[in-house]
PDB file of N, CA and C in Angstrom:
ATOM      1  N   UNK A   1      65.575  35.456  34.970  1.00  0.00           N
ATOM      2  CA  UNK A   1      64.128  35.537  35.055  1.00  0.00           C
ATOM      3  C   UNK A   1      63.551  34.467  35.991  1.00  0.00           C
ATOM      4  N   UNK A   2      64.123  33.196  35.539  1.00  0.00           N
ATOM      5  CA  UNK A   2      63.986  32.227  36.877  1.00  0.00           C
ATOM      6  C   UNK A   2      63.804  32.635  38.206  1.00  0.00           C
ATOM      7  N   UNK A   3      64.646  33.098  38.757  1.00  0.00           N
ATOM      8  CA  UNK A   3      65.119  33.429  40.168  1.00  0.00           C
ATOM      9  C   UNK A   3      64.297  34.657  40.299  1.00  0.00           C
ATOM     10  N   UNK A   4      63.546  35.249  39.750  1.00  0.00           N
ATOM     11  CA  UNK A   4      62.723  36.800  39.622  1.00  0.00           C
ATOM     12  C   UNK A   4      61.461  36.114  39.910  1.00  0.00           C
ATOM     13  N   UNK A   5      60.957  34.857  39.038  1.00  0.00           N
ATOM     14  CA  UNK A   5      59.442  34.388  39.274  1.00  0.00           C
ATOM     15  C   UNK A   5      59.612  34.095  41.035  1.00  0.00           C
ATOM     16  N   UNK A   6      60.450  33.342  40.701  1.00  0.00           N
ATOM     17  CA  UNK A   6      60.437  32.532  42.565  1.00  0.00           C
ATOM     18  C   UNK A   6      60.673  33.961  43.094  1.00  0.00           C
ATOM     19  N   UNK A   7      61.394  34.448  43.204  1.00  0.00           N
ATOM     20  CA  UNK A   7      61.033  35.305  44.275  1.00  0.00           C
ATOM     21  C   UNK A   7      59.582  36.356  44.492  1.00  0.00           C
ATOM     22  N   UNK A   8      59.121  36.447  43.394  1.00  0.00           N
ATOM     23  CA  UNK A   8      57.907  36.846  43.433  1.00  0.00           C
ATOM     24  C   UNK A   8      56.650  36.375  44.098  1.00  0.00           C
ATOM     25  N   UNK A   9      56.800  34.885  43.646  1.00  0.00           N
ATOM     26  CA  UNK A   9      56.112  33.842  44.092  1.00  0.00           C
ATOM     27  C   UNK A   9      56.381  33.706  45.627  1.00  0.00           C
ATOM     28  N   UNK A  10      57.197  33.916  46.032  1.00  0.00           N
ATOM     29  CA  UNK A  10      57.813  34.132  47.131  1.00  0.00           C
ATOM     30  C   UNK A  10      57.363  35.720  48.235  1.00  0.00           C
ATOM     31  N   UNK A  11      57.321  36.512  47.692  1.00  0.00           N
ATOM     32  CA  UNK A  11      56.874  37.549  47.986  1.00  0.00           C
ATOM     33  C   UNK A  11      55.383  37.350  48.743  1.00  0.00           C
ATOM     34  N   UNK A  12      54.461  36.831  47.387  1.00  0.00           N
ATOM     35  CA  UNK A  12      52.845  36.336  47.679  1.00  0.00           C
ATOM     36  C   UNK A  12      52.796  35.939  48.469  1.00  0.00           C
ATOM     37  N   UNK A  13      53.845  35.014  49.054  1.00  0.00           N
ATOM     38  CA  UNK A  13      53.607  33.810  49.791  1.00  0.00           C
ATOM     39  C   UNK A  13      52.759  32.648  49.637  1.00  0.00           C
ATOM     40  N   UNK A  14      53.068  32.648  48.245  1.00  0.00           N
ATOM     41  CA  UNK A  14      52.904  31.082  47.427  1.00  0.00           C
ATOM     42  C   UNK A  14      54.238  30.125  47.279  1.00  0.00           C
ATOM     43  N   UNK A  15      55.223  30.179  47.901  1.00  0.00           N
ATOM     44  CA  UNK A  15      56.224  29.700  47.890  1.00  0.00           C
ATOM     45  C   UNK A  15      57.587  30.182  48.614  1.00  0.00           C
ATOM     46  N   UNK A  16      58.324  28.788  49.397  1.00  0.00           N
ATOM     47  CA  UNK A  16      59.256  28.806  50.543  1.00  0.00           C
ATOM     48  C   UNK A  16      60.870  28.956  49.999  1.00  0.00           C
ATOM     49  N   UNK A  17      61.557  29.624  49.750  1.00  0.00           N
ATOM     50  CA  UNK A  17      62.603  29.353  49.681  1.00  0.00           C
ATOM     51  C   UNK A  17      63.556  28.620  50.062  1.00  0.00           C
ATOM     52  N   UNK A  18      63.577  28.230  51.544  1.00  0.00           N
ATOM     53  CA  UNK A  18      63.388  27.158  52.418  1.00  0.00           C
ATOM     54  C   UNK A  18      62.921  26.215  52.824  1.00  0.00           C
ATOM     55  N   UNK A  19      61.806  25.750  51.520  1.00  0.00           N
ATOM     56  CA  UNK A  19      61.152  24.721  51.888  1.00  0.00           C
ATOM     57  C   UNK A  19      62.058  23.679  50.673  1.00  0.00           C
ATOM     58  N   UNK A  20      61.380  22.074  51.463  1.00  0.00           N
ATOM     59  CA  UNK A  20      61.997  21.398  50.000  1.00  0.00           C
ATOM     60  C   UNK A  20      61.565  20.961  48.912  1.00  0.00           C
ATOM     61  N   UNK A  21      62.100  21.455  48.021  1.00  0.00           N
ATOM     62  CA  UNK A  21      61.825  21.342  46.820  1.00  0.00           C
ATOM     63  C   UNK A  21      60.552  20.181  46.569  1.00  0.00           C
ATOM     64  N   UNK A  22      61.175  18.899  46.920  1.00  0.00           N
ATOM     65  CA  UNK A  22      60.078  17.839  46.482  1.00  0.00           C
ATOM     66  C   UNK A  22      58.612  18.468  47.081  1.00  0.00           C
ATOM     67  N   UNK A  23      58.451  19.376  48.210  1.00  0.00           N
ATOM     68  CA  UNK A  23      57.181  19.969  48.621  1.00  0.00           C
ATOM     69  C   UNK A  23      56.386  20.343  47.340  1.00  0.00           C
ATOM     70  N   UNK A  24      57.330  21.352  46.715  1.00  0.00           N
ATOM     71  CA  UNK A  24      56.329  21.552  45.276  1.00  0.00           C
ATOM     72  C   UNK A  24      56.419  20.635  43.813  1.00  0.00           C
ATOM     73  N   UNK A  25      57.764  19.896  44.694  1.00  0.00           N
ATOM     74  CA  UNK A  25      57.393  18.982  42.927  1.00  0.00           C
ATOM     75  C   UNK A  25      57.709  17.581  43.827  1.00  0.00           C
ATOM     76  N   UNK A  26      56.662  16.826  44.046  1.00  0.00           N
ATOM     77  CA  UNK A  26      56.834  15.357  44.291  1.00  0.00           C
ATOM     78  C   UNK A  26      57.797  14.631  43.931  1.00  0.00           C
ATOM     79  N   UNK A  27      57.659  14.835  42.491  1.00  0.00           N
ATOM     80  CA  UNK A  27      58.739  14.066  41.652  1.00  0.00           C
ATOM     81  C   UNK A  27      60.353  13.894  41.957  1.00  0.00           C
ATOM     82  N   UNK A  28      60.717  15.188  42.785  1.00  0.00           N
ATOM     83  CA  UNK A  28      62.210  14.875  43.147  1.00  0.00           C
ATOM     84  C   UNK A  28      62.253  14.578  44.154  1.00  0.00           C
ATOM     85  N   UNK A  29      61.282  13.988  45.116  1.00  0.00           N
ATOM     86  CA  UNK A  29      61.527  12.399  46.239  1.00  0.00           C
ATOM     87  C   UNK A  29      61.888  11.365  45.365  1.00  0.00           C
ATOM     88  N   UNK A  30      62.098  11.114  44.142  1.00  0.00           N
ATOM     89  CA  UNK A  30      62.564  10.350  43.737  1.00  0.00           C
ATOM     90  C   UNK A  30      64.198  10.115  43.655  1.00  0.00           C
ATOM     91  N   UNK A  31      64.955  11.152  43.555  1.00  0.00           N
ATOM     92  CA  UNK A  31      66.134  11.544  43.260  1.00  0.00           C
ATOM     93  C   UNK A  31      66.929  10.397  44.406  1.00  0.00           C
ATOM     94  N   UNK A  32      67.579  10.042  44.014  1.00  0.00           N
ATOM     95  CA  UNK A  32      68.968   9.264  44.682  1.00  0.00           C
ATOM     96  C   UNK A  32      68.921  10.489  46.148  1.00  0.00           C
ATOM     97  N   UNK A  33      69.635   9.858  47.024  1.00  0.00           N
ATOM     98  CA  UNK A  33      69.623  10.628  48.143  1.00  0.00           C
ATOM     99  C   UNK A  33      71.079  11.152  47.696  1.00  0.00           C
ATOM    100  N   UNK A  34      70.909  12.662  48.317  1.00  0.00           N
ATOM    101  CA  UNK A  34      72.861  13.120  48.579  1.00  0.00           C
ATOM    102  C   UNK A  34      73.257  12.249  49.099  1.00  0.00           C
ATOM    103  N   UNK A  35      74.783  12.748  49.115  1.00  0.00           N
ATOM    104  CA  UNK A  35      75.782  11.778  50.033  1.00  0.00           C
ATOM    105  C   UNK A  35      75.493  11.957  50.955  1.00  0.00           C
ATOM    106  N   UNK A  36      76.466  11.119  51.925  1.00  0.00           N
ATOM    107  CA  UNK A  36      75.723  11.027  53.578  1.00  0.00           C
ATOM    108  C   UNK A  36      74.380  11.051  54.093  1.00  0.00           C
ATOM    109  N   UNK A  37      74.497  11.790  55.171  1.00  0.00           N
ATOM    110  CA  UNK A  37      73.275  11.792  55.813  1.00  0.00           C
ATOM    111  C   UNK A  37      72.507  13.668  55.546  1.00  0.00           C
ATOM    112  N   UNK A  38      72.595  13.886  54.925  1.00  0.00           N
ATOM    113  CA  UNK A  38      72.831  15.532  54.177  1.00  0.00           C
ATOM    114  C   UNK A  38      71.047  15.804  54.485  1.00  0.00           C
ATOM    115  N   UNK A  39      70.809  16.929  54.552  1.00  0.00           N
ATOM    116  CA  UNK A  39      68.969  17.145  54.431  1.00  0.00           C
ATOM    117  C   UNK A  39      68.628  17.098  52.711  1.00  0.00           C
ATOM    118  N   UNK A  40      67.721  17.600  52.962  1.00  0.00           N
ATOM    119  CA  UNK A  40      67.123  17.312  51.238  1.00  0.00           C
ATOM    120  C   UNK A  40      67.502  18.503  50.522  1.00  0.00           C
ATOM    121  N   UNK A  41      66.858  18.773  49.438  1.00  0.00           N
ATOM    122  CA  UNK A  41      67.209  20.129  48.579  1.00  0.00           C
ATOM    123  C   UNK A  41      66.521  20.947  48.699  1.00  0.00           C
ATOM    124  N   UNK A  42      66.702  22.432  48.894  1.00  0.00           N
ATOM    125  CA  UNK A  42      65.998  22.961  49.701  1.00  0.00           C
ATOM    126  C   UNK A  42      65.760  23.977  48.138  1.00  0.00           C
ATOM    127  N   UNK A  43      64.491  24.600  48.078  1.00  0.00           N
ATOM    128  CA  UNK A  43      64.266  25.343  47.181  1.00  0.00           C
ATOM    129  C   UNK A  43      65.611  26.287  46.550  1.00  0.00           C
ATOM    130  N   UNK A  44      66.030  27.018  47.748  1.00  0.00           N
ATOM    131  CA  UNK A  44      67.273  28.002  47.785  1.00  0.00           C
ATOM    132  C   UNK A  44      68.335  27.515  47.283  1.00  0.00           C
ATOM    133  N   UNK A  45      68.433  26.449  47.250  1.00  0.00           N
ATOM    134  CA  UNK A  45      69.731  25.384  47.336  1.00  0.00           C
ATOM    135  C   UNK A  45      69.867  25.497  45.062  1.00  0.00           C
ATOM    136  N   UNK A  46      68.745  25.168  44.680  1.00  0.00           N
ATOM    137  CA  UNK A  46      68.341  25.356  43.133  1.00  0.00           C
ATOM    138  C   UNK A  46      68.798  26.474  42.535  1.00  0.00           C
ATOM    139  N   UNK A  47      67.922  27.723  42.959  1.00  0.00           N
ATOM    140  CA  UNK A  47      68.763  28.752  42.936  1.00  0.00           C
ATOM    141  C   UNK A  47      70.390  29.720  42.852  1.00  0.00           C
ATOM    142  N   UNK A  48      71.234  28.626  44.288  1.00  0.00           N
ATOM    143  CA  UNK A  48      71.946  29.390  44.213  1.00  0.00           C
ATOM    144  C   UNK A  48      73.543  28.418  43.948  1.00  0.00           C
ATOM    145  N   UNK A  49      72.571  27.631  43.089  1.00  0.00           N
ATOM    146  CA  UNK A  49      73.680  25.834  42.458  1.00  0.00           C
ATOM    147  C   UNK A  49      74.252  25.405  43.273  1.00  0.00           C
ATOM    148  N   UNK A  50      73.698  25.242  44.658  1.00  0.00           N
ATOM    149  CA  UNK A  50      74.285  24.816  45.988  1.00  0.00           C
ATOM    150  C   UNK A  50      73.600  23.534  45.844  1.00  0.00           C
ATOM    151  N   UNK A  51      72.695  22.846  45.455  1.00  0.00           N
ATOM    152  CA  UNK A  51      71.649  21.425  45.321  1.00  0.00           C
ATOM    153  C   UNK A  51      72.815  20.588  45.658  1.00  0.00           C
ATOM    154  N   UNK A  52      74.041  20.530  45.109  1.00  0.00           N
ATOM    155  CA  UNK A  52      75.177  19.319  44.890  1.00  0.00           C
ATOM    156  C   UNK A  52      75.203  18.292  43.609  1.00  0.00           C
ATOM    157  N   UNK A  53      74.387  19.212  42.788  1.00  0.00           N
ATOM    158  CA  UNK A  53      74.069  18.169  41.003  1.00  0.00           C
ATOM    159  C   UNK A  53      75.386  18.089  40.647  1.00  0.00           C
ATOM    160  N   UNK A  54      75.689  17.542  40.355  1.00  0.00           N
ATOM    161  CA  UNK A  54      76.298  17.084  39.009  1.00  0.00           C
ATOM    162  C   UNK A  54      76.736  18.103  37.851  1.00  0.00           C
ATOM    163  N   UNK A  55      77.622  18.728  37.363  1.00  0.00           N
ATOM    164  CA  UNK A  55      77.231  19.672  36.382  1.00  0.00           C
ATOM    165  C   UNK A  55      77.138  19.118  35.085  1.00  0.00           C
ATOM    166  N   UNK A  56      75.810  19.788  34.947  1.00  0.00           N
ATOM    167  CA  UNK A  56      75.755  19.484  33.445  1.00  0.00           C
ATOM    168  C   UNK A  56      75.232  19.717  32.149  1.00  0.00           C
ATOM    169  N   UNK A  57      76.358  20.790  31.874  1.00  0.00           N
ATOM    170  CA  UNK A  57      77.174  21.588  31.137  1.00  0.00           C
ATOM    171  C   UNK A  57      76.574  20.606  29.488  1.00  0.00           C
ATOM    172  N   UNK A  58      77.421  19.763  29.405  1.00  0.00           N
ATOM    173  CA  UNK A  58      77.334  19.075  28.542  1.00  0.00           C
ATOM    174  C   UNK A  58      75.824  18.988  27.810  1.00  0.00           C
ATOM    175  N   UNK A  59      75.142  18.371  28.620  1.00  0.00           N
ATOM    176  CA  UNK A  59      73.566  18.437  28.193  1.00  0.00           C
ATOM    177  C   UNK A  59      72.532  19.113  28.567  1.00  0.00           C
ATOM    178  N   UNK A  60      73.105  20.246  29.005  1.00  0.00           N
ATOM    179  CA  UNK A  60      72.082  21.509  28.821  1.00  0.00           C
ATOM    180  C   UNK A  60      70.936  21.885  27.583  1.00  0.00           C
ATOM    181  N   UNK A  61      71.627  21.943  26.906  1.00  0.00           N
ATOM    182  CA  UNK A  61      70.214  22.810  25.867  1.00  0.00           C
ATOM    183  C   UNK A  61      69.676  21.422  25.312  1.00  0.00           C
ATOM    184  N   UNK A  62      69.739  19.911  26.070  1.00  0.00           N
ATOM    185  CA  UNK A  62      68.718  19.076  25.417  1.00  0.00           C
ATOM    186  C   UNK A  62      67.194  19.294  26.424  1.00  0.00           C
ATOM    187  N   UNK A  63      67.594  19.551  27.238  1.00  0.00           N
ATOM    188  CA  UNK A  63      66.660  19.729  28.427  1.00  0.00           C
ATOM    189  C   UNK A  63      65.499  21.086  28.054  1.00  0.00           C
ATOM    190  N   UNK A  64      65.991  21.639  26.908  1.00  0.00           N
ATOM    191  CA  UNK A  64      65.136  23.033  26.544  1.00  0.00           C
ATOM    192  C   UNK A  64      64.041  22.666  26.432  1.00  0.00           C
ATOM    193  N   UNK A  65      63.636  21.322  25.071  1.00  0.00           N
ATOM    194  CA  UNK A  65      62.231  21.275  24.570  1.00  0.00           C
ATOM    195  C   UNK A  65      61.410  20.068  25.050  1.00  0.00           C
ATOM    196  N   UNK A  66      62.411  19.077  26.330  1.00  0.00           N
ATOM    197  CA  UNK A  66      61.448  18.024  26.577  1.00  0.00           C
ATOM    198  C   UNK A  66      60.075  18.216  27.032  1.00  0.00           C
ATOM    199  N   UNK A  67      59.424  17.250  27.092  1.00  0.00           N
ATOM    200  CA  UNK A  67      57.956  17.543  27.908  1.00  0.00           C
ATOM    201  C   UNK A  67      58.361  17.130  29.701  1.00  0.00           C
ATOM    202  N   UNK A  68      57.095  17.318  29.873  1.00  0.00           N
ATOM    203  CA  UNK A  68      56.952  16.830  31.797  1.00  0.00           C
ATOM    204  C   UNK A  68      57.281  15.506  32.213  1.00  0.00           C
ATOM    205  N   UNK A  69      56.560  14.662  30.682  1.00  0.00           N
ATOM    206  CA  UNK A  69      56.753  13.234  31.305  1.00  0.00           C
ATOM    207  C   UNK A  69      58.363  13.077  30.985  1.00  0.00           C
ATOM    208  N   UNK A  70      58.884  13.257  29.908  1.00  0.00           N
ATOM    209  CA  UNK A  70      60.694  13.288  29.565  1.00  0.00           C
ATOM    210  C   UNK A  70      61.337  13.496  30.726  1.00  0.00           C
ATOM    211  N   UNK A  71      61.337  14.798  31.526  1.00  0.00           N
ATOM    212  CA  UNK A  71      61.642  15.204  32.472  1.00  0.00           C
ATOM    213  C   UNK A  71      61.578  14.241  33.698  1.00  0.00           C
ATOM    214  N   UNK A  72      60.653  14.047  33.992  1.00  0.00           N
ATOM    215  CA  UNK A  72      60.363  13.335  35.005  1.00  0.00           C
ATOM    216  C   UNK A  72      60.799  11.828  35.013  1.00  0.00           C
ATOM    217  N   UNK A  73      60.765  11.375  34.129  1.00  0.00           N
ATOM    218  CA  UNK A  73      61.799  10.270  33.739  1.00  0.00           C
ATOM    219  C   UNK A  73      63.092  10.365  33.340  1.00  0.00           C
ATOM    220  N   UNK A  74      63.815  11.637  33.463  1.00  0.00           N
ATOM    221  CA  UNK A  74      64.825  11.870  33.611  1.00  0.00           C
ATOM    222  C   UNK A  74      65.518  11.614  34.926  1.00  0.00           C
ATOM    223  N   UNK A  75      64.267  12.310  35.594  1.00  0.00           N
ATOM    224  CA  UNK A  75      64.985  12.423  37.392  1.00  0.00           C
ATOM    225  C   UNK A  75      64.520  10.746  37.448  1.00  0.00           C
ATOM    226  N   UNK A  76      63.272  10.628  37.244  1.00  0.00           N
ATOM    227  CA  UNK A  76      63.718   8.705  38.306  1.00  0.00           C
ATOM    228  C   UNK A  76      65.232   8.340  37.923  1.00  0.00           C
ATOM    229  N   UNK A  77      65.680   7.930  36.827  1.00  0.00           N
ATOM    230  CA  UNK A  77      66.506   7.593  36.469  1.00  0.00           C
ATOM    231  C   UNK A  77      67.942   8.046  37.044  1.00  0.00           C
ATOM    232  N   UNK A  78      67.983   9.524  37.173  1.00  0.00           N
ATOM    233  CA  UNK A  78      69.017  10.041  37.306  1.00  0.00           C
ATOM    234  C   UNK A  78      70.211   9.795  38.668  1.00  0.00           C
ATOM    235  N   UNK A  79      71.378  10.239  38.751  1.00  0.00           N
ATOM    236  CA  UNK A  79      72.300  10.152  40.072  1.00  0.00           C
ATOM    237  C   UNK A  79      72.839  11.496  40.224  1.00  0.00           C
ATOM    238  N   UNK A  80      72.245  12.319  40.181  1.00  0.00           N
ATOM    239  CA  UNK A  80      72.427  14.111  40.169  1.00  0.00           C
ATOM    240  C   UNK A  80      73.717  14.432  41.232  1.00  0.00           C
ATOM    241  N   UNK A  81      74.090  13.868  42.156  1.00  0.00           N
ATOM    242  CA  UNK A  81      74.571  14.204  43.436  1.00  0.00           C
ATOM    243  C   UNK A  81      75.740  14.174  43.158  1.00  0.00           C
ATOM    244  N   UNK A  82      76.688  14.722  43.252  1.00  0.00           N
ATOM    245  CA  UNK A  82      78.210  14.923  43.223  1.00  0.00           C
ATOM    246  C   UNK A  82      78.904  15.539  44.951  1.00  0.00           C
ATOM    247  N   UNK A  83      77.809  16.183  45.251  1.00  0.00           N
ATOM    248  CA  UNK A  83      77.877  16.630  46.542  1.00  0.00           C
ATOM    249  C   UNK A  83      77.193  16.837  47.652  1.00  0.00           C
ATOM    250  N   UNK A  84      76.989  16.729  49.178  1.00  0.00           N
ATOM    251  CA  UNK A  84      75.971  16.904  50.399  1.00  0.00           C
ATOM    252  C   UNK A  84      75.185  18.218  49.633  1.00  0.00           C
ATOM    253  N   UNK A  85      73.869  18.477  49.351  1.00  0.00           N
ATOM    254  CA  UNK A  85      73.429  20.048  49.272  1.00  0.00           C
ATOM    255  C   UNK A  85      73.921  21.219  50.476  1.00  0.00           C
ATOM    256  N   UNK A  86      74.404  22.266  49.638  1.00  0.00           N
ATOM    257  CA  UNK A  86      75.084  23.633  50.422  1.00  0.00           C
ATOM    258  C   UNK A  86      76.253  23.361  50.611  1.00  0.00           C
ATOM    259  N   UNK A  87      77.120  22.259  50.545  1.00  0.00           N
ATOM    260  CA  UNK A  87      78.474  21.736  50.621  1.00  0.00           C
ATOM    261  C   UNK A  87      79.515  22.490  49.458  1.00  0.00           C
ATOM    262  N   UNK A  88      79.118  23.203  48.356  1.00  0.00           N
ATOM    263  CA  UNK A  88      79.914  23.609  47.028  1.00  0.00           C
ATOM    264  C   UNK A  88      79.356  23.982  45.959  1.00  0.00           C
ATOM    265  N   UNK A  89      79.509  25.326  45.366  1.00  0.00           N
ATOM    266  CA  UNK A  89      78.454  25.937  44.463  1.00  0.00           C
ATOM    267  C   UNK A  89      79.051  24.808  43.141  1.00  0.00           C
ATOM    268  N   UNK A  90      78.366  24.453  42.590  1.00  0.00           N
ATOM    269  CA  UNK A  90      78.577  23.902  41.408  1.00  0.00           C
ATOM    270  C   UNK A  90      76.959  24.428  40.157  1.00  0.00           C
ATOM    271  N   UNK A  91      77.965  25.018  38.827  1.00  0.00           N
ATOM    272  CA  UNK A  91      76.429  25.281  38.095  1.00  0.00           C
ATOM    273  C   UNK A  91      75.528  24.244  37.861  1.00  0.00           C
ATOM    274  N   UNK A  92      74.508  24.383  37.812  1.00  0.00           N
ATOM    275  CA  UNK A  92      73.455  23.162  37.375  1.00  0.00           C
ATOM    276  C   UNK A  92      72.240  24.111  36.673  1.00  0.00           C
ATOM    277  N   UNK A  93      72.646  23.200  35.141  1.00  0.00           N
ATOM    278  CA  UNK A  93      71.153  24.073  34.554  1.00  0.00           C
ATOM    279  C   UNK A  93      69.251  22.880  34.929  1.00  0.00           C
ATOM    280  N   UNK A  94      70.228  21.919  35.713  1.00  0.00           N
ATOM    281  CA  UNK A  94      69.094  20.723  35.872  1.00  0.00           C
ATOM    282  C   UNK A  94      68.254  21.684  36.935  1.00  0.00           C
ATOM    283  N   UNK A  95      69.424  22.397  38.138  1.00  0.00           N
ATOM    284  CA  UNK A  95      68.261  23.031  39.148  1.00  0.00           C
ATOM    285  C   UNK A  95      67.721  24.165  38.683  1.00  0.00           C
ATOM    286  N   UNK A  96      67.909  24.501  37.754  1.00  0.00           N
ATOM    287  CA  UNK A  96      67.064  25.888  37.018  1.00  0.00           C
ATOM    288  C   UNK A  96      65.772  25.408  36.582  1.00  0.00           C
ATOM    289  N   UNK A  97      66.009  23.940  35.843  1.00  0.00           N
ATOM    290  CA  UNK A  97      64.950  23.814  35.307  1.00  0.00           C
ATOM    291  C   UNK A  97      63.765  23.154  36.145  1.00  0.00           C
ATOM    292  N   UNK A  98      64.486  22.466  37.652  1.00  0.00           N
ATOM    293  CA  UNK A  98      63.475  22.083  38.611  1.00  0.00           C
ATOM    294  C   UNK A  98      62.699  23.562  39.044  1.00  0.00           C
ATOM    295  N   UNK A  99      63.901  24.179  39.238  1.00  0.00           N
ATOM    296  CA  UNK A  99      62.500  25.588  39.472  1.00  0.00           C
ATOM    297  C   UNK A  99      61.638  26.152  38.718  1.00  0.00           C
ATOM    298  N   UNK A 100      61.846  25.951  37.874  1.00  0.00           N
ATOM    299  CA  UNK A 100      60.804  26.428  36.474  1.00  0.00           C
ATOM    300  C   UNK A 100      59.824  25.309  36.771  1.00  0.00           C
ATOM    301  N   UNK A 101      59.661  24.509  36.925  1.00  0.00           N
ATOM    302  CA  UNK A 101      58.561  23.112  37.065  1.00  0.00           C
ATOM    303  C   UNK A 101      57.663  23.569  38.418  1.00  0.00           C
ATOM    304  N   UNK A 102      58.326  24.177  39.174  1.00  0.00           N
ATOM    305  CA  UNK A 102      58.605  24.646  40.594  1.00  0.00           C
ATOM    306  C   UNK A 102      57.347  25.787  40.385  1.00  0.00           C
ATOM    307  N   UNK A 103      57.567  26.949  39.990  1.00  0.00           N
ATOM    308  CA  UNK A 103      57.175  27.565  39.338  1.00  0.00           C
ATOM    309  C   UNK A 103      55.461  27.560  38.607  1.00  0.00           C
ATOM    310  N   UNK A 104      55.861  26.772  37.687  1.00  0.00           N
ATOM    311  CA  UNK A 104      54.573  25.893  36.922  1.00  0.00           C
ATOM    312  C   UNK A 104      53.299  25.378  38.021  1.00  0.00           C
ATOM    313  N   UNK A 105      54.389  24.711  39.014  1.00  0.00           N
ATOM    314  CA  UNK A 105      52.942  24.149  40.105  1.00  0.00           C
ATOM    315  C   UNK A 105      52.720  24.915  40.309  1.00  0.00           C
ATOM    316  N   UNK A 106      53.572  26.047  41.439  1.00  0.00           N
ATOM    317  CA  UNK A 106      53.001  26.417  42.583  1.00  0.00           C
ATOM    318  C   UNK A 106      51.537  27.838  41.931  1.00  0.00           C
ATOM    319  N   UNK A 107      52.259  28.320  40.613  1.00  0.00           N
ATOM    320  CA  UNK A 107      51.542  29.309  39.931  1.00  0.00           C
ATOM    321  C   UNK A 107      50.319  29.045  39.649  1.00  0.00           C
ATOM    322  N   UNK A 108      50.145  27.243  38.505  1.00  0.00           N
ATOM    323  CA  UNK A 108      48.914  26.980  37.958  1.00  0.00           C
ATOM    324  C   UNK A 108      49.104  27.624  35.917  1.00  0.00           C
ATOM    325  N   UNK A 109      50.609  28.068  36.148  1.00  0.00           N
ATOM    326  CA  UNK A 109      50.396  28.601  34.674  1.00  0.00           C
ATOM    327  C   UNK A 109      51.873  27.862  33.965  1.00  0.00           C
ATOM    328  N   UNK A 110      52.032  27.592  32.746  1.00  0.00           N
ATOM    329  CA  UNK A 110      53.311  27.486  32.328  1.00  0.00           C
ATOM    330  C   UNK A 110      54.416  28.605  32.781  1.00  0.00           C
ATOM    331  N   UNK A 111      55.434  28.251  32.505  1.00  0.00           N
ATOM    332  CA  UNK A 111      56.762  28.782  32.880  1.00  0.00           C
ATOM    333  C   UNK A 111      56.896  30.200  31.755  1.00  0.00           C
ATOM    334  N   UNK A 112      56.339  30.059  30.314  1.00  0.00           N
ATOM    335  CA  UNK A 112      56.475  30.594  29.253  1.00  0.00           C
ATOM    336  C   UNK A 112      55.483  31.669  29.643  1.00  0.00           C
ATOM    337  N   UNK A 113      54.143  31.690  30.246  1.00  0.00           N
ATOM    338  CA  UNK A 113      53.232  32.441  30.684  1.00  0.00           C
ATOM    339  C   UNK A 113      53.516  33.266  31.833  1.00  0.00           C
ATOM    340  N   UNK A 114      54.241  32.870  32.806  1.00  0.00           N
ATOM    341  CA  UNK A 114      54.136  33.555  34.002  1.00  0.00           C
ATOM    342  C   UNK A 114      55.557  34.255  33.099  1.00  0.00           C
ATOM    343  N   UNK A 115      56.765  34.260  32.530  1.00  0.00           N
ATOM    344  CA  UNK A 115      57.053  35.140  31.836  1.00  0.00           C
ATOM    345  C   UNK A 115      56.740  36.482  30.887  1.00  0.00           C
ATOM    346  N   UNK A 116      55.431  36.142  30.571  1.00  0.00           N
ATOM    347  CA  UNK A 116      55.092  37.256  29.656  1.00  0.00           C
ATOM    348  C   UNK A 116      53.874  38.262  30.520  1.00  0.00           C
TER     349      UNK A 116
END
């Protein structure tokens, strides 16, 4: 359903697939840089678990009920990068949930709303 909003949103042309991510959410200019000299994370990159996160498997379903500010003090904190972005599909339920936030801006509605 994720990947159905964005592309919708996408459709409107309320949102880049190709653009980077931090465009619609500020908050992940915060993120540790990839390795090297790599470009940034590109919306598409979330989508298709190409970002280079980290997998993590492990703490997935804590990430279900935090709030915005939890979240967002997740990423300052965080070292997500395991890989250059587009370098190696690895799952990440972290970039699912940046697009859902993703989502949230670019719409103006919760994630739970533009679902129903």
């Amino acid at each position: 359903m994720t990947a159905q909003l964005a592309a919708d949103l996408q459709h409107n042309g309320q949102l880049f697939l190709d653009a980077p991510a931090e465009l619609y959410v500020p908050e992940l200019a915060a993120l540790n840089d990839p390795p090297s000299d790599s470009r940034r994370v590109m919306v598409r990159d979330l989508l298709n678990h190409t970002a280079g996160f980290v997998t993590d498997d492990p703490r997935a379903d804590r990430q279900i009920a935090i709030t915005h500010e939890q979240f967002d003090d997740g990423l300052a904190s965080a070292e997500p990068f395991s890989y250059a972005p587009e370098e190696t599909w690895e799952y990440s339920n972290l970039g699912y949930a940046m697009t859902g936030r993703i989502i949230e801006n670019v719409s103006g509605e919760s994630y739970e709303q533009r679902l129903h």
